[in-house]
C-alpha atoms as a PDB file:
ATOM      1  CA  UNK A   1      51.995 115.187 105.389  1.00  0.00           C
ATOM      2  CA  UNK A   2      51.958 112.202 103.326  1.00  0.00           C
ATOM      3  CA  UNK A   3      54.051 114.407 100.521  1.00  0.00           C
ATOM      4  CA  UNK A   4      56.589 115.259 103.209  1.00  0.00           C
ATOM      5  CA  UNK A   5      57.255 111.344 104.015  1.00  0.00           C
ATOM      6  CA  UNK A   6      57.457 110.847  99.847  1.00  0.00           C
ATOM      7  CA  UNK A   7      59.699 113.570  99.544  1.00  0.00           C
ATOM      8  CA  UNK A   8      62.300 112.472 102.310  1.00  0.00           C
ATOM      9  CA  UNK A   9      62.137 108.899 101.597  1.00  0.00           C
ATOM     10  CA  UNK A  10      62.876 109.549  97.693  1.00  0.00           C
ATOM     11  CA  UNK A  11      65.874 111.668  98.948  1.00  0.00           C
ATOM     12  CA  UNK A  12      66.917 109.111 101.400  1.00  0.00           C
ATOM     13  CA  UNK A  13      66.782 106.271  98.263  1.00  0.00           C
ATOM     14  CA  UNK A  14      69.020 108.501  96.105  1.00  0.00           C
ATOM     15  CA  UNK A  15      71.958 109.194  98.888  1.00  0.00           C
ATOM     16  CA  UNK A  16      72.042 105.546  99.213  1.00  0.00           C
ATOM     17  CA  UNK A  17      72.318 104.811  95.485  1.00  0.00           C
ATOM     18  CA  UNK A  18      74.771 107.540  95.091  1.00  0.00           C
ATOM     19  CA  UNK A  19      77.150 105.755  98.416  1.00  0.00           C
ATOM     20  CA  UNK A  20      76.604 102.427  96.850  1.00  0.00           C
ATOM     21  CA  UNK A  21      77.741 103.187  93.748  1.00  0.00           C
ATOM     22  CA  UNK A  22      81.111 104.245  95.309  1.00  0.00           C
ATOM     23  CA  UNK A  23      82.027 107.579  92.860  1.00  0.00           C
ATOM     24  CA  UNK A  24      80.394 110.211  95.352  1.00  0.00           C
ATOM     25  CA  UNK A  25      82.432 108.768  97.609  1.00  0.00           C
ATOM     26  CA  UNK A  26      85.618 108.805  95.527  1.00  0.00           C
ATOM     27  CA  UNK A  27      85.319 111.902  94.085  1.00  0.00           C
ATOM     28  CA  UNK A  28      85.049 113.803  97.289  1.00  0.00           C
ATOM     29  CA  UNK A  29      88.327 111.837  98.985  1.00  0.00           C
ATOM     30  CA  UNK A  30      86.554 109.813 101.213  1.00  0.00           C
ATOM     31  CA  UNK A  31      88.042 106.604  99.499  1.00  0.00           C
ATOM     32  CA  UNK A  32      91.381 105.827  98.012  1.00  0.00           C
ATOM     33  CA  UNK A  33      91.464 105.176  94.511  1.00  0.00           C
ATOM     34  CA  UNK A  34      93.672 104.252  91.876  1.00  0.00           C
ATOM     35  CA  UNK A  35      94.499 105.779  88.106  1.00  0.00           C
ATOM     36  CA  UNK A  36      96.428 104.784  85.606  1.00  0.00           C
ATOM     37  CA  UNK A  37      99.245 106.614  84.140  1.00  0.00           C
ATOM     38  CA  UNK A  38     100.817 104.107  81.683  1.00  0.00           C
ATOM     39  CA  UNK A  39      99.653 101.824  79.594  1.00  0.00           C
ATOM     40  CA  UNK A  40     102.626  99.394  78.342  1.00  0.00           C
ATOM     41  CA  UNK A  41     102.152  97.399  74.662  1.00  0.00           C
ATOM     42  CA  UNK A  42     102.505  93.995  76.576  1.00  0.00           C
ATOM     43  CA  UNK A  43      99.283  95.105  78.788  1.00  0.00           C
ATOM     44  CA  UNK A  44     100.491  95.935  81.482  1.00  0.00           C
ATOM     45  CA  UNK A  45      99.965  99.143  83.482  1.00  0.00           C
ATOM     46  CA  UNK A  46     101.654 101.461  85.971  1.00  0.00           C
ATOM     47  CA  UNK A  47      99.033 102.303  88.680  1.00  0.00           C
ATOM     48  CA  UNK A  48      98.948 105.689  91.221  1.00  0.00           C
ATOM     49  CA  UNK A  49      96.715 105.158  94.342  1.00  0.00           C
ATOM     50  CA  UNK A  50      96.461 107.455  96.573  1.00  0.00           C
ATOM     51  CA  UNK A  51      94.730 106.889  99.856  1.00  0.00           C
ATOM     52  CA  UNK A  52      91.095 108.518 101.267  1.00  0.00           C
ATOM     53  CA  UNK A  53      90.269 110.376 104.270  1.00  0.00           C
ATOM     54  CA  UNK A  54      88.482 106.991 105.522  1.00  0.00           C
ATOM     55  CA  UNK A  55      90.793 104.474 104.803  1.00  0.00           C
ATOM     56  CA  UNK A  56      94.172 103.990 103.146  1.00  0.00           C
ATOM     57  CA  UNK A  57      95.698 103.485  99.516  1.00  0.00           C
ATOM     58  CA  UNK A  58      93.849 100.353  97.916  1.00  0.00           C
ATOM     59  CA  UNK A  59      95.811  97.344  98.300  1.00  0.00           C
ATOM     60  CA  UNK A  60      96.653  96.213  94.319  1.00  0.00           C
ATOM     61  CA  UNK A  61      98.338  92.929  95.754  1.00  0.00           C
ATOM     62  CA  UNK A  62      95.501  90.798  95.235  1.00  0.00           C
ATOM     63  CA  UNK A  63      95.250  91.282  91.785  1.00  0.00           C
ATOM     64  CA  UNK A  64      98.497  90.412  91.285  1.00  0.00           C
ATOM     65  CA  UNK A  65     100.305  94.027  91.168  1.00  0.00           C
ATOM     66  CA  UNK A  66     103.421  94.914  92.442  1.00  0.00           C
ATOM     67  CA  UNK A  67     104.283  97.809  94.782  1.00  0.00           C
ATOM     68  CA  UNK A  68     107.410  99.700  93.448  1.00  0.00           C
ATOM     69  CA  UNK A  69     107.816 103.261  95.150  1.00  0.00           C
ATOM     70  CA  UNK A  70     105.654 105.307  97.831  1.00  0.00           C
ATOM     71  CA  UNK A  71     106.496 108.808  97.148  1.00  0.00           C
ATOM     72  CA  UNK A  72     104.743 111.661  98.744  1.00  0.00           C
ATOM     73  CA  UNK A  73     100.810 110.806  99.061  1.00  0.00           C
ATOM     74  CA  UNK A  74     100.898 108.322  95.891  1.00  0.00           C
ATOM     75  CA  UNK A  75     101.713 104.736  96.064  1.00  0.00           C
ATOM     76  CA  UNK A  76     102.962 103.449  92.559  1.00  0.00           C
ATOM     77  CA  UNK A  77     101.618  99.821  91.712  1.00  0.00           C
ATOM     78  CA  UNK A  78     103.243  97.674  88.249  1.00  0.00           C
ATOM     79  CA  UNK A  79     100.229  95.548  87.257  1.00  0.00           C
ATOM     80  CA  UNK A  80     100.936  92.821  85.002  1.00  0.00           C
ATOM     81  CA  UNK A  81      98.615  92.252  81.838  1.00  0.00           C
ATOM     82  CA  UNK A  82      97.088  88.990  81.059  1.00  0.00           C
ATOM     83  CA  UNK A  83      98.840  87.156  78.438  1.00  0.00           C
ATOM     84  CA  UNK A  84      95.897  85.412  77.050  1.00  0.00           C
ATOM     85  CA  UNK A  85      93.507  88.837  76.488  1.00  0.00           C
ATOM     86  CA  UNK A  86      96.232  91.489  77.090  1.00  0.00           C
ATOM     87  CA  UNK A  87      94.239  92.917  80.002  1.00  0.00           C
ATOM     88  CA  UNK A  88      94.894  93.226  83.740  1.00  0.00           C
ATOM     89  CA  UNK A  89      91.690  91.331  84.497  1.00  0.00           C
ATOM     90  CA  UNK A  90      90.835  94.295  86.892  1.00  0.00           C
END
């Protein structure tokens, strides 16, 4: 009995570290995520997002990326790059 309760709470642990760490999730569609698919010399980047079954495309806003085109199931995001480290800081 007391093998049975071990056994279900070790499985219970590692479904919650796999949701918390958000790629189980992302991998099977559940979220929205975002890749990107150029890489510019001044550091910035051009960003695809397309949205999960749960919610929507990410908003990129808040870091300080533009929206340019929403074609199909992709939303295409120019980010910026940091002048001072040549990185989008995200």
């Amino acid at each position: 009995m007391l093998k049975t309760v071990v056994a279900v709470a070790v499985c219970i642990l590692a479904v919650m570290f796999a949701i918390k760490d958000g790629r189980v999730l992302r991998s099977t569609g559940l979220t929205g995520s975002c890749t990107t698919v150029q890489a510019r010399a001044d550091g910035s980047e051009v960003e695809a997002c397309h949205a999960g079954k749960l919610e929507g495309r990410p908003d990129l806003s808040r870091t300080g990326c533009i929206s340019v085109a929403v074609r199909g199931k992709l939303e295409w995001w120019h980010c910026p790059g940091n002048p001072q480290t040549g990185n989008t800081g995200r």
